[in-house]
PDB file of N, CA and C in Angstrom:
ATOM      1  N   UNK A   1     -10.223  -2.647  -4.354  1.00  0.00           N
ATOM      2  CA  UNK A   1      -9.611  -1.886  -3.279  1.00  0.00           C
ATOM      3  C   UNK A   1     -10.092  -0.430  -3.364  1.00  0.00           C
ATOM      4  N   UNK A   2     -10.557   0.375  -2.145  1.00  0.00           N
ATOM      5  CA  UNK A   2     -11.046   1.324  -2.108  1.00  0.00           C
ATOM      6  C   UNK A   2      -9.923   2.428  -3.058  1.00  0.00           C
ATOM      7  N   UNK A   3      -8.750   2.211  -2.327  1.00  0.00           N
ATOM      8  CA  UNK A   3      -8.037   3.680  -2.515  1.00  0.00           C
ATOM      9  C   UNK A   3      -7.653   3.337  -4.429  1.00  0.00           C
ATOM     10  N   UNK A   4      -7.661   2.210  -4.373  1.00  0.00           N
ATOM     11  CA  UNK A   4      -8.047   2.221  -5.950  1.00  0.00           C
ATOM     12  C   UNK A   4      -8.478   2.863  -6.946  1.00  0.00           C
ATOM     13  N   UNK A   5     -10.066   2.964  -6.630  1.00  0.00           N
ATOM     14  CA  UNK A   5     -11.022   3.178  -7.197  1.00  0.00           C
ATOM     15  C   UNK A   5     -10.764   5.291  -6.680  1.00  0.00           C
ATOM     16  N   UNK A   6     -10.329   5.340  -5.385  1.00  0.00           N
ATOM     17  CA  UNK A   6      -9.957   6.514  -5.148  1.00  0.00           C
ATOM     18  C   UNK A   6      -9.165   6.969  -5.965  1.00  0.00           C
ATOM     19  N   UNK A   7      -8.149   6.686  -6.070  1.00  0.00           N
ATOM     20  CA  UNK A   7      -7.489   7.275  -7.183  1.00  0.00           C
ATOM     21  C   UNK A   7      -7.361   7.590  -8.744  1.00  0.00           C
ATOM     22  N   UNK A   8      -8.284   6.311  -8.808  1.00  0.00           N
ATOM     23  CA  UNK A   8      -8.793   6.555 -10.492  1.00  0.00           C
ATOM     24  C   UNK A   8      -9.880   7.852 -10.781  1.00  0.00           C
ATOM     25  N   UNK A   9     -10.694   7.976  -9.727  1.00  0.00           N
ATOM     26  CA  UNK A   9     -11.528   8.652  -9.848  1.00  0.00           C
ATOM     27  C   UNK A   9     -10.942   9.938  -9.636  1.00  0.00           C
ATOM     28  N   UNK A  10     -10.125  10.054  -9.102  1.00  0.00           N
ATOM     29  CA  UNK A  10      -9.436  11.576  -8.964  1.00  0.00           C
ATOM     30  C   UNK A  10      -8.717  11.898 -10.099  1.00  0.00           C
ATOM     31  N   UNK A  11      -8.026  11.001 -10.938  1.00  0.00           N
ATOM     32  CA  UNK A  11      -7.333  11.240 -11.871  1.00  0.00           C
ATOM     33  C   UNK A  11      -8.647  11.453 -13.236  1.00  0.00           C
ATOM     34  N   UNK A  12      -9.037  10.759 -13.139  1.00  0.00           N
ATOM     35  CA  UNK A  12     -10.174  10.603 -14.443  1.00  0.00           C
ATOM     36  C   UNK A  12     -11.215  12.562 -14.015  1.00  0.00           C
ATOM     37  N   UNK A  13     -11.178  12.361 -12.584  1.00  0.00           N
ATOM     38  CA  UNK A  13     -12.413  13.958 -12.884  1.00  0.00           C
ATOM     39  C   UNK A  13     -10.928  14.588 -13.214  1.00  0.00           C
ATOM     40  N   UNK A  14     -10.419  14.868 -12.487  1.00  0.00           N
ATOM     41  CA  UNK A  14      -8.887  15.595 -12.772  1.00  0.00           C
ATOM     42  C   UNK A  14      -8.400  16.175 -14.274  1.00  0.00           C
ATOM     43  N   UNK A  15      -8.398  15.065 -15.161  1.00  0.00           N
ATOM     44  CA  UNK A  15      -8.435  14.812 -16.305  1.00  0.00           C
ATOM     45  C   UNK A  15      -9.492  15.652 -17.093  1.00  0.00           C
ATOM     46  N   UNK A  16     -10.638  15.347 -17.034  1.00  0.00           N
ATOM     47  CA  UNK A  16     -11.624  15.969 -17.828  1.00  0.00           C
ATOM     48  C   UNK A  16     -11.983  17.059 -17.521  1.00  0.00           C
ATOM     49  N   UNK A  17     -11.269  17.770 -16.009  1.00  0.00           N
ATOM     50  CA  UNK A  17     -11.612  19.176 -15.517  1.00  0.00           C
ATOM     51  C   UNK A  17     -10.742  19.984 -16.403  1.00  0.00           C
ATOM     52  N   UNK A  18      -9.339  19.371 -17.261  1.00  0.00           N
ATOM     53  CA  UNK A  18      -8.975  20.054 -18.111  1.00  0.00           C
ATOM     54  C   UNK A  18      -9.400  20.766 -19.065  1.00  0.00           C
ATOM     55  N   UNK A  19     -10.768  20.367 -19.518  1.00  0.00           N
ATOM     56  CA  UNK A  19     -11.428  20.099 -20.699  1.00  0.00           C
ATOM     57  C   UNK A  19     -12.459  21.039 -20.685  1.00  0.00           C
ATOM     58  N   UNK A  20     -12.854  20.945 -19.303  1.00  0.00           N
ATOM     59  CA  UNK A  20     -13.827  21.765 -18.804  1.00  0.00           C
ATOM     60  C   UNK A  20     -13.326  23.290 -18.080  1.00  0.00           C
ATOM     61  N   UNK A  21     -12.198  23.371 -17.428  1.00  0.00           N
ATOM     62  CA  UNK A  21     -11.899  24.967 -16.963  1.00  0.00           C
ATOM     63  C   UNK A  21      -9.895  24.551 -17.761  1.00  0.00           C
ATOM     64  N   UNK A  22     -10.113  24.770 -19.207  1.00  0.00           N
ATOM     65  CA  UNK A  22      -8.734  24.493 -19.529  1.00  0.00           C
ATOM     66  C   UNK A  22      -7.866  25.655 -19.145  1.00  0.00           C
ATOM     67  N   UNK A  23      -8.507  27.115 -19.018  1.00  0.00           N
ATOM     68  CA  UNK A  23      -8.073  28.116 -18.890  1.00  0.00           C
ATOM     69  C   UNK A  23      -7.052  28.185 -17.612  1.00  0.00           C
ATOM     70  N   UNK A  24      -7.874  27.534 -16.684  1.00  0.00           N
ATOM     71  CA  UNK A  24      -7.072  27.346 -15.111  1.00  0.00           C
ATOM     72  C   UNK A  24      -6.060  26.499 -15.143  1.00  0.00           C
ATOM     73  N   UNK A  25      -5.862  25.487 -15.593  1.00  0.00           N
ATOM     74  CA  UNK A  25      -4.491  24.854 -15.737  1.00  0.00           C
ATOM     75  C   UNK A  25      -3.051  25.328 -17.439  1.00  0.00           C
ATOM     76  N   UNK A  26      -3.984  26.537 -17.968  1.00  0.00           N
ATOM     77  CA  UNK A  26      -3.193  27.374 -18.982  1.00  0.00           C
ATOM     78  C   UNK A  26      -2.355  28.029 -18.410  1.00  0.00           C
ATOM     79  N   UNK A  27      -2.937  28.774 -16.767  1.00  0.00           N
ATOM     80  CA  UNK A  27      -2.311  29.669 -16.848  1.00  0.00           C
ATOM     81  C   UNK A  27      -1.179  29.725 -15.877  1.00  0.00           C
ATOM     82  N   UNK A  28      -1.077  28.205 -15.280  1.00  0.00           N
ATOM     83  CA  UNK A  28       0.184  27.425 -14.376  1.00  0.00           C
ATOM     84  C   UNK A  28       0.579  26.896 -15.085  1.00  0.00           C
ATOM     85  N   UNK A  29       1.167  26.620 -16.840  1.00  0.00           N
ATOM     86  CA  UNK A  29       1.823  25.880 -17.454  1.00  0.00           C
ATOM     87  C   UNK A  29       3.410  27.506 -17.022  1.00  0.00           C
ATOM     88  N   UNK A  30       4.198  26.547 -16.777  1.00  0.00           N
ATOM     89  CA  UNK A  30       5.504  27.335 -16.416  1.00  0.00           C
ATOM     90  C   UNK A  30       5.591  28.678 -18.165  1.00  0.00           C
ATOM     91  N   UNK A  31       6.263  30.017 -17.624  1.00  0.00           N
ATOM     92  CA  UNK A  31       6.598  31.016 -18.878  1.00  0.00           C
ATOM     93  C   UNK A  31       7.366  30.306 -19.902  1.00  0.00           C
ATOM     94  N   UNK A  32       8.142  29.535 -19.387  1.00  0.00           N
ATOM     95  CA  UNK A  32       8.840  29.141 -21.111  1.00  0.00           C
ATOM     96  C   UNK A  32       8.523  28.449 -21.821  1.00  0.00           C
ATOM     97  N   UNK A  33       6.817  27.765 -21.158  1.00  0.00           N
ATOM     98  CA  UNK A  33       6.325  26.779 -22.041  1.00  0.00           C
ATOM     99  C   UNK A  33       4.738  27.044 -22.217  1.00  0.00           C
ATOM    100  N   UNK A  34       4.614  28.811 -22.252  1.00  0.00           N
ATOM    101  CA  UNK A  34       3.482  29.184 -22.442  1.00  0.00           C
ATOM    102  C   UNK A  34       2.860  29.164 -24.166  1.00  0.00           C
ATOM    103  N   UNK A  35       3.845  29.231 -24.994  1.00  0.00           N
ATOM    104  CA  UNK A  35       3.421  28.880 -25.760  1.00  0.00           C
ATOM    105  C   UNK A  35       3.013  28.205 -26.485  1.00  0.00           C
ATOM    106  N   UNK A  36       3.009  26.460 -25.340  1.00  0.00           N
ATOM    107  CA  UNK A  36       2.154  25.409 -25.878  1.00  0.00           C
ATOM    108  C   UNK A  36       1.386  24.812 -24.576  1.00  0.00           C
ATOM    109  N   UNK A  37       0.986  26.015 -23.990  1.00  0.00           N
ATOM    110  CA  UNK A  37       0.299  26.194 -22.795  1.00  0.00           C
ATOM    111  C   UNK A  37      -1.429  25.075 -23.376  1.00  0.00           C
ATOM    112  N   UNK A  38      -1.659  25.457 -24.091  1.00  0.00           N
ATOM    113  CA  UNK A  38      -3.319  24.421 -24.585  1.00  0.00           C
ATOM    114  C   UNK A  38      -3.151  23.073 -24.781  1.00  0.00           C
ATOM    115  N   UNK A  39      -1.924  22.850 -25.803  1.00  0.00           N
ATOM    116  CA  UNK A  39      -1.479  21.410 -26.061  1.00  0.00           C
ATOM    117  C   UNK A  39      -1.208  20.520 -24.547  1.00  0.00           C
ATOM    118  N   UNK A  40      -0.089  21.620 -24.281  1.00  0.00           N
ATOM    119  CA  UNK A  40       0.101  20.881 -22.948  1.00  0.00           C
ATOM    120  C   UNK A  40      -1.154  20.414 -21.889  1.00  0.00           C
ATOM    121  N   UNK A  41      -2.492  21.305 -21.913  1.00  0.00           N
ATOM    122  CA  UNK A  41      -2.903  21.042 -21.171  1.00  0.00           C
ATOM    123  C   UNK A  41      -3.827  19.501 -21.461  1.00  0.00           C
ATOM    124  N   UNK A  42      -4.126  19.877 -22.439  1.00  0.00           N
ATOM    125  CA  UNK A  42      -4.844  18.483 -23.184  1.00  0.00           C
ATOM    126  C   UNK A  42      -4.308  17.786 -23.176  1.00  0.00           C
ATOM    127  N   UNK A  43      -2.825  17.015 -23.277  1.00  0.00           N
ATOM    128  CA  UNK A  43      -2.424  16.049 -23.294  1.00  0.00           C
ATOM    129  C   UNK A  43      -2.290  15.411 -21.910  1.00  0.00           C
ATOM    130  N   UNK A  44      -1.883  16.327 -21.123  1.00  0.00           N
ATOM    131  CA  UNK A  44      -1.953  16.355 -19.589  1.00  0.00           C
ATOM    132  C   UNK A  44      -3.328  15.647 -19.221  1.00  0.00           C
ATOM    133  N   UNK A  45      -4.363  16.469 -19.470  1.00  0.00           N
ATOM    134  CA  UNK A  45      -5.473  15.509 -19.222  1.00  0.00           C
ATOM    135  C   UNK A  45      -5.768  14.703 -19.580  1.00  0.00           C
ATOM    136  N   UNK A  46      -5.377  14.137 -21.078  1.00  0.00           N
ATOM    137  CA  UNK A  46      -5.570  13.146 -21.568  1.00  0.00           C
ATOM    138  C   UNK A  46      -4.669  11.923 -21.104  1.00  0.00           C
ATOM    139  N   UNK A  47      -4.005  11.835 -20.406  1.00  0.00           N
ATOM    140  CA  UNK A  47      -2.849  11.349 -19.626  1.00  0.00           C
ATOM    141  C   UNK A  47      -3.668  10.878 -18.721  1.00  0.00           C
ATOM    142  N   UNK A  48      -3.877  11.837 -17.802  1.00  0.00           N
ATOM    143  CA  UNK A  48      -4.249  12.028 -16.619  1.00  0.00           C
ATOM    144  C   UNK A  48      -5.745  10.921 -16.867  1.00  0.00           C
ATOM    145  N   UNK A  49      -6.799  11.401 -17.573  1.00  0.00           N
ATOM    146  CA  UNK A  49      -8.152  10.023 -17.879  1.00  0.00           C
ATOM    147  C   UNK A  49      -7.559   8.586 -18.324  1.00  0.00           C
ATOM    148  N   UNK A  50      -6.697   8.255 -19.158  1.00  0.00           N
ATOM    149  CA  UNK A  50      -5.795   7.422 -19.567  1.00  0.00           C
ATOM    150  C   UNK A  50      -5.246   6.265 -18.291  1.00  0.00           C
ATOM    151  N   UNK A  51      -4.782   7.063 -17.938  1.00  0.00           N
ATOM    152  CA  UNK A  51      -4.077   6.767 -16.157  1.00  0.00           C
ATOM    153  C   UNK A  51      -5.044   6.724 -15.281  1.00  0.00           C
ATOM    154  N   UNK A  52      -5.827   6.997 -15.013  1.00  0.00           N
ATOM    155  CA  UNK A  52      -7.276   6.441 -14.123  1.00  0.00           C
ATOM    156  C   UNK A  52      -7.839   5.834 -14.398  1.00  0.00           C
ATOM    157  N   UNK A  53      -8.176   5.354 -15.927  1.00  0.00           N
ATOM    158  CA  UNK A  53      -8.775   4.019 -16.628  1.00  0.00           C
ATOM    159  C   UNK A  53      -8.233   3.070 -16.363  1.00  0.00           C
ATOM    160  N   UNK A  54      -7.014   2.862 -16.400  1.00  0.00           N
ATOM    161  CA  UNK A  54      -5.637   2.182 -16.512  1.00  0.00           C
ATOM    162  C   UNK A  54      -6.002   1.568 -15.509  1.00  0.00           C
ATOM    163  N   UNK A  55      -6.074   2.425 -14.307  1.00  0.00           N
ATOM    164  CA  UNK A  55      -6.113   1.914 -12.844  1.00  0.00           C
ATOM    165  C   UNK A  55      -6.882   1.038 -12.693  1.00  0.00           C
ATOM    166  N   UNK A  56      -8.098   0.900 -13.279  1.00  0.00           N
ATOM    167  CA  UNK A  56      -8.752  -0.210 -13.335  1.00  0.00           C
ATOM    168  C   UNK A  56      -9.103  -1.180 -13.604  1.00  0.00           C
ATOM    169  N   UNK A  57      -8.224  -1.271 -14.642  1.00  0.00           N
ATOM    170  CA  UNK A  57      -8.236  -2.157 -15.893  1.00  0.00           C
ATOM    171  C   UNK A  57      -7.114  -3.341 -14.623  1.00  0.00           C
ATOM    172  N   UNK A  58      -7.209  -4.293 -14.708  1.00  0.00           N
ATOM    173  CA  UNK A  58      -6.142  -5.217 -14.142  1.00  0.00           C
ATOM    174  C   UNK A  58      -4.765  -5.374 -14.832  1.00  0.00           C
ATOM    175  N   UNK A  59      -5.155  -5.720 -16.098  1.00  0.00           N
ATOM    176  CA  UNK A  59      -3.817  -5.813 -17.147  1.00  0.00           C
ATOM    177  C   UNK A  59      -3.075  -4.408 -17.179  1.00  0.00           C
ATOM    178  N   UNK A  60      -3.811  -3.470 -16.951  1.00  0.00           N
ATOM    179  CA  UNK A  60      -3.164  -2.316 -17.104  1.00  0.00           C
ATOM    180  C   UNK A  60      -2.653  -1.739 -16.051  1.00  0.00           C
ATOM    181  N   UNK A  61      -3.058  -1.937 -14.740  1.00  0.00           N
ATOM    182  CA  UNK A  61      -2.754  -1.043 -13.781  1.00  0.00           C
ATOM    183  C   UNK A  61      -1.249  -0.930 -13.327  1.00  0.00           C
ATOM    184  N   UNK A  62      -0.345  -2.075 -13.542  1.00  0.00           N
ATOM    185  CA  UNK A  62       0.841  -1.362 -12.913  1.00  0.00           C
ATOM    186  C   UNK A  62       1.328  -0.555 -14.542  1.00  0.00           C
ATOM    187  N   UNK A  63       1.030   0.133 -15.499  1.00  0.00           N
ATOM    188  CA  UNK A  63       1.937   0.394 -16.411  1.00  0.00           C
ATOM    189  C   UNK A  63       0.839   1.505 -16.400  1.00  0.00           C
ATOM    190  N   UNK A  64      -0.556   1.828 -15.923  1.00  0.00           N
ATOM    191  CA  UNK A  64      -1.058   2.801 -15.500  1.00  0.00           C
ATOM    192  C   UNK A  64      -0.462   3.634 -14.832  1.00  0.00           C
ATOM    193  N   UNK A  65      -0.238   2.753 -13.580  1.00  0.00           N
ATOM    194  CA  UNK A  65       0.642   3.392 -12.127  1.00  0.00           C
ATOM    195  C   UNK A  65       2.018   3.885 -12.301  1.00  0.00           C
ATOM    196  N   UNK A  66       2.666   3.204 -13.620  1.00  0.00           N
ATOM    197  CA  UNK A  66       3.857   4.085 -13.645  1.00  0.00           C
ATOM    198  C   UNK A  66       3.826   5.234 -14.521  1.00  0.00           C
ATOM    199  N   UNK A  67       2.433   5.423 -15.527  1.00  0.00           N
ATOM    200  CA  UNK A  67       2.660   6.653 -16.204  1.00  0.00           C
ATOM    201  C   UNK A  67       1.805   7.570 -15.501  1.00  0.00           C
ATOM    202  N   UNK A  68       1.281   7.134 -14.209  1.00  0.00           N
ATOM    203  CA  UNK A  68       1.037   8.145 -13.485  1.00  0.00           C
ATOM    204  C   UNK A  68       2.261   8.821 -12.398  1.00  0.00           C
ATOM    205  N   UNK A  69       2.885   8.094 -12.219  1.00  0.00           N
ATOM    206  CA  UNK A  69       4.230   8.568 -11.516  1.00  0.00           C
ATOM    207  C   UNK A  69       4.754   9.410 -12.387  1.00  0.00           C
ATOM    208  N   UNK A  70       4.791   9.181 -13.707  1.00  0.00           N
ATOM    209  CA  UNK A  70       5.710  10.039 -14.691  1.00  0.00           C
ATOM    210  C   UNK A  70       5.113  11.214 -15.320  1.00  0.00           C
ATOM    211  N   UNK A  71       3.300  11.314 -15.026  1.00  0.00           N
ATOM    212  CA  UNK A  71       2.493  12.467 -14.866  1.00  0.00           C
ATOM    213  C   UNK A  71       3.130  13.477 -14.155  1.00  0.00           C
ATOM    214  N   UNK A  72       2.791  12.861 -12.976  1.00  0.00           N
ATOM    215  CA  UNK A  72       3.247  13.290 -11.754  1.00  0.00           C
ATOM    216  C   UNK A  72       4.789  14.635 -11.516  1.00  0.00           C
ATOM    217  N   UNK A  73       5.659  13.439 -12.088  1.00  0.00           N
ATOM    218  CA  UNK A  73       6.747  14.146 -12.449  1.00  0.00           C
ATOM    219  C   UNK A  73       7.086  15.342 -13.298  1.00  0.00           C
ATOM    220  N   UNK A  74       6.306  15.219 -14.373  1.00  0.00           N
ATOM    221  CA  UNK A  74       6.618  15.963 -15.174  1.00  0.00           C
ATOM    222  C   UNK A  74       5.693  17.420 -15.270  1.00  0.00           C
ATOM    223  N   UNK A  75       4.378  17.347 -14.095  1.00  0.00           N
ATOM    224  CA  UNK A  75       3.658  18.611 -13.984  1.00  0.00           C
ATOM    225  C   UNK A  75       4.600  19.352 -12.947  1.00  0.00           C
ATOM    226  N   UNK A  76       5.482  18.540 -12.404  1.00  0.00           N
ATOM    227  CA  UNK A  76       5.763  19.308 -10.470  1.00  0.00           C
ATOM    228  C   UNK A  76       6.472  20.671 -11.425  1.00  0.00           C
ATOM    229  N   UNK A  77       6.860  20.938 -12.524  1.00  0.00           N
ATOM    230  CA  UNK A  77       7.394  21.932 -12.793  1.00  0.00           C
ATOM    231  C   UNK A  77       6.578  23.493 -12.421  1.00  0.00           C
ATOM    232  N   UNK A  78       5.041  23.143 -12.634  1.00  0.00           N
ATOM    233  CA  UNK A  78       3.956  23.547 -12.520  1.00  0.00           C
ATOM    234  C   UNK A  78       3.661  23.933 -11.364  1.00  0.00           C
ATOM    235  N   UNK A  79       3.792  23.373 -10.463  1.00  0.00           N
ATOM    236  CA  UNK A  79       3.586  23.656  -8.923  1.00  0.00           C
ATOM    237  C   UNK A  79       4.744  24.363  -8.151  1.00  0.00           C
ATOM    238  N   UNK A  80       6.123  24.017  -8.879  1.00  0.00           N
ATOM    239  CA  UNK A  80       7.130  24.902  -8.517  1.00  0.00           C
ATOM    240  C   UNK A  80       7.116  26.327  -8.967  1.00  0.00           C
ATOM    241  N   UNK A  81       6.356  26.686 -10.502  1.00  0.00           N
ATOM    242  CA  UNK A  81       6.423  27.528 -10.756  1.00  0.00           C
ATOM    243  C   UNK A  81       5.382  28.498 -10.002  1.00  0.00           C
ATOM    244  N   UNK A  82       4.186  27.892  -9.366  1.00  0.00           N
ATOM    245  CA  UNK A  82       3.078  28.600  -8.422  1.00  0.00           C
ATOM    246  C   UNK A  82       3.643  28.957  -7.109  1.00  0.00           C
ATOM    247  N   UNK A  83       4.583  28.062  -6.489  1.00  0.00           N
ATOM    248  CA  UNK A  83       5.261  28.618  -5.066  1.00  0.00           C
ATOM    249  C   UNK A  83       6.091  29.434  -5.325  1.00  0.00           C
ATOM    250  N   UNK A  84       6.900  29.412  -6.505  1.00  0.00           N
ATOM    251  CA  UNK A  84       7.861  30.257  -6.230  1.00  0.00           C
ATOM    252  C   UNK A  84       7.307  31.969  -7.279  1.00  0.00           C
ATOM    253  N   UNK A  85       5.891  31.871  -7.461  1.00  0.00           N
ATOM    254  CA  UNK A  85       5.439  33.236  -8.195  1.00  0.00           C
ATOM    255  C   UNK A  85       3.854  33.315  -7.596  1.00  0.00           C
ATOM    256  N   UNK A  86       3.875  32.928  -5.932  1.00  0.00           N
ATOM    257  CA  UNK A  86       2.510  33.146  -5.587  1.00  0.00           C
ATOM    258  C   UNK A  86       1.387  34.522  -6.197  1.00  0.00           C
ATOM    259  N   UNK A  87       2.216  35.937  -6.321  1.00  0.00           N
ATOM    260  CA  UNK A  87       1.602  36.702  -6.440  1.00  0.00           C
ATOM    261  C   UNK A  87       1.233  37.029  -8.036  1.00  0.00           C
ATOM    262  N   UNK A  88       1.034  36.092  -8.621  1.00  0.00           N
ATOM    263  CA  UNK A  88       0.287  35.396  -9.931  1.00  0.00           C
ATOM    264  C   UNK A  88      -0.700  34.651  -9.839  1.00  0.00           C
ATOM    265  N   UNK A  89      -0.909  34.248  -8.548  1.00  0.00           N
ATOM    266  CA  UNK A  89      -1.886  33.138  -8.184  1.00  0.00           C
ATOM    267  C   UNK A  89      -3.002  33.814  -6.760  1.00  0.00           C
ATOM    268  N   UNK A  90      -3.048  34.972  -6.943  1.00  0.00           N
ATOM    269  CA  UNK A  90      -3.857  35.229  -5.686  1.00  0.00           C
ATOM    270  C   UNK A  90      -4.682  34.446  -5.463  1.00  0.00           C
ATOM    271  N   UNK A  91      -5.319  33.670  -5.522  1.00  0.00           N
ATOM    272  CA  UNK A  91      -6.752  33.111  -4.863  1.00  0.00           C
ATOM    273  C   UNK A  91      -6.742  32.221  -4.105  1.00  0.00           C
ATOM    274  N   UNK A  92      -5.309  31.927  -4.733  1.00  0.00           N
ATOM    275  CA  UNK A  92      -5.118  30.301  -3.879  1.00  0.00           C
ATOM    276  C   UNK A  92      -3.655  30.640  -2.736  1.00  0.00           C
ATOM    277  N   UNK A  93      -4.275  30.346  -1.428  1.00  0.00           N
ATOM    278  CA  UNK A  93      -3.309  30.593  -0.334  1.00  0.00           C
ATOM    279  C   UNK A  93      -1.723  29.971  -0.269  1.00  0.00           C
ATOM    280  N   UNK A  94      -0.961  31.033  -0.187  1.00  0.00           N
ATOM    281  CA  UNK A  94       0.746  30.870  -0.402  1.00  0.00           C
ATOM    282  C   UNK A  94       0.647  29.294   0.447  1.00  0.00           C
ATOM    283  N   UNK A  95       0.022  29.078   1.669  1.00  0.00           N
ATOM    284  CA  UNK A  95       0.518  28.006   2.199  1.00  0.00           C
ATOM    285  C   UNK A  95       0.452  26.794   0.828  1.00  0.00           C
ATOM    286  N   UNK A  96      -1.022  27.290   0.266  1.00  0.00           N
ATOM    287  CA  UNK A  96      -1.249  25.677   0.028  1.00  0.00           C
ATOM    288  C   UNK A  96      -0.470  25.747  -1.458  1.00  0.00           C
ATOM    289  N   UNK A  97       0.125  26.726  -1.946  1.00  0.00           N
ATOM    290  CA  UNK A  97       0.793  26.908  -2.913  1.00  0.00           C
ATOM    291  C   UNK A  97       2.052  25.703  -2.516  1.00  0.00           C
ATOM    292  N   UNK A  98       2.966  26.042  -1.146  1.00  0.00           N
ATOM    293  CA  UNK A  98       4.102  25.307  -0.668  1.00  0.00           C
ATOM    294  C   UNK A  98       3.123  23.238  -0.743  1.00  0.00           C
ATOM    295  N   UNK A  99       2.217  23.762   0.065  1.00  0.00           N
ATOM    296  CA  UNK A  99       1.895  22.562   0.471  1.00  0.00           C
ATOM    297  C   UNK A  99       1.693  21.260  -0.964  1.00  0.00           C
ATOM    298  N   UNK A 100       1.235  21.583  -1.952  1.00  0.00           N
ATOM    299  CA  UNK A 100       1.438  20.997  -3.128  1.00  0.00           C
ATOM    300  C   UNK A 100       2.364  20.492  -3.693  1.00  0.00           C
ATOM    301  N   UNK A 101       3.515  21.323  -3.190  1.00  0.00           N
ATOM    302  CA  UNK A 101       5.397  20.665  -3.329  1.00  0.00           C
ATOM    303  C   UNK A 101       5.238  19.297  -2.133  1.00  0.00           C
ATOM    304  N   UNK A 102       5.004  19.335  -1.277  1.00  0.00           N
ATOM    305  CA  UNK A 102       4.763  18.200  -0.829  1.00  0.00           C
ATOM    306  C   UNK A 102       3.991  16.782  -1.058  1.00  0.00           C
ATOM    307  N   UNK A 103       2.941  17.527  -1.595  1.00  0.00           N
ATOM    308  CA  UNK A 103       2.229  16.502  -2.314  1.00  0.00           C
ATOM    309  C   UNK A 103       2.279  15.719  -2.877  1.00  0.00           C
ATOM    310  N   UNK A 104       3.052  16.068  -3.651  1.00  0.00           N
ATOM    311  CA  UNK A 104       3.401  15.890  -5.071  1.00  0.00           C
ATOM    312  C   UNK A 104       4.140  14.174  -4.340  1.00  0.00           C
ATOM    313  N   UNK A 105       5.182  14.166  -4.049  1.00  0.00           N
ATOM    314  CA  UNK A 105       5.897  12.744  -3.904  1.00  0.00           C
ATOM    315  C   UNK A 105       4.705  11.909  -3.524  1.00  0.00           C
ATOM    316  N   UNK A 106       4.117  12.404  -1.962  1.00  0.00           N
ATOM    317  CA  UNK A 106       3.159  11.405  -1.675  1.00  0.00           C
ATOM    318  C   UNK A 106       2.264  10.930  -2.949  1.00  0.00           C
ATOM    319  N   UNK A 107       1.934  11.482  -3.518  1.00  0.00           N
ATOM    320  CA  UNK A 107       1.000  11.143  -4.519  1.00  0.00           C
ATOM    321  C   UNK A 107       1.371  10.384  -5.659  1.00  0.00           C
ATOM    322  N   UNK A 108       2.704  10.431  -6.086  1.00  0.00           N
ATOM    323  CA  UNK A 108       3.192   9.361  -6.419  1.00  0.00           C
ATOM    324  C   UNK A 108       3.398   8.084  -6.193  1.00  0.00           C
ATOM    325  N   UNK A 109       3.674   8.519  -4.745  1.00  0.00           N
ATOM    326  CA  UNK A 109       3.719   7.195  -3.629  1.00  0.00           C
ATOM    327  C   UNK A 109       2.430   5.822  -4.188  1.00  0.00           C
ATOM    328  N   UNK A 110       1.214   7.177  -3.713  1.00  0.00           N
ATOM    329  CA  UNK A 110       0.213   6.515  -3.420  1.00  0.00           C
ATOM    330  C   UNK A 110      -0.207   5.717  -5.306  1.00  0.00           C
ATOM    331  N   UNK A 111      -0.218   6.496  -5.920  1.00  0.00           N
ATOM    332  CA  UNK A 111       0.301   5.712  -7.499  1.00  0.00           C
ATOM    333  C   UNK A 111       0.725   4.687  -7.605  1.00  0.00           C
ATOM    334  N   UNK A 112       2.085   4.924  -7.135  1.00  0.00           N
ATOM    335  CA  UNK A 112       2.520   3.382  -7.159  1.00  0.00           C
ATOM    336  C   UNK A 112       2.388   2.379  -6.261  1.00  0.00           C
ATOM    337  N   UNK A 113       1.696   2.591  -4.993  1.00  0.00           N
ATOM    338  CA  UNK A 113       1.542   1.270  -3.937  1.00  0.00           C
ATOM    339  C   UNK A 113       0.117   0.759  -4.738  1.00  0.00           C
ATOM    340  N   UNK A 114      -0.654   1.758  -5.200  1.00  0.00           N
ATOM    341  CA  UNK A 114      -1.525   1.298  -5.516  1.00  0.00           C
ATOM    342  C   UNK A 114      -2.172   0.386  -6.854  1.00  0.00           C
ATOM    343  N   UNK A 115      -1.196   0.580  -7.510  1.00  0.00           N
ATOM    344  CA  UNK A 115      -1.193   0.033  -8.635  1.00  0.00           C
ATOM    345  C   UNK A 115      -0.022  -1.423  -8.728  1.00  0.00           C
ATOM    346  N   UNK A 116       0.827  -1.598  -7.446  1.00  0.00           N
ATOM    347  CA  UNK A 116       1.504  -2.613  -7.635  1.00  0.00           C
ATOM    348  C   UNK A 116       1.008  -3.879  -6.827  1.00  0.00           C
ATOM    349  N   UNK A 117      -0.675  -3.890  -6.192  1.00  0.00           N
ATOM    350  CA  UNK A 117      -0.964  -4.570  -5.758  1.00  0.00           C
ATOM    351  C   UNK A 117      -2.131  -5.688  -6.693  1.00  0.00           C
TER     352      UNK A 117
END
């Protein structure tokens, strides 16, 4: 299935972009959890490649799909903390700051339809 393979692949570059600009997802780990701002991010990605492998794997994909829901969940702290402190984040436009709070469910959504087929 296309959106399958779509989604693994987003999670898997996703994942290893940690690895590669870790600095950029350091510096949206929320203030009270800046001081395990690196750990967090690595594990996050390591999650995140984990969970896109998953997706493909047959045996794995619905228990993929739910620890990508629970990815999911547990970064939105991250995205709340960017809308509600845009002017920490200049580069990236206040809209799409909001618009990411939205995201966020759909993309779960799409996690789990996709992995329960």
């Amino acid at each position: 299935m296309r959106s399958r393979r779509l989604l693994a692949n987003l999670f898997i570059g996703a994942g290893a972009n940690h690895f590669v600009m870790p600095r950029a997802y350091e510096q949206i780990v929320p203030p009270r959890l800046q001081g395990h701002a690196k750990r967090i991010v690595q594990v996050s990605g390591v999650a995140e490649i984990a969970g896109g492998v998953g997706v493909l794997v047959p045996s794995m994909r619905r228990l993929a799909g739910l620890g990508l829901v629970a990815l999911l969940a547990a970064v939105f702290p991250a995205n709340v903390y960017m809308a509600r402190e845009p002017e920490r984040f200049p580069r990236i436009p206040r809209w799409a700051l909001y618009a990411r709070l939205a995201l966020q469910p759909l993309m779960m959504l799409w996690a789990w339809r996709a992995t329960r087929q």
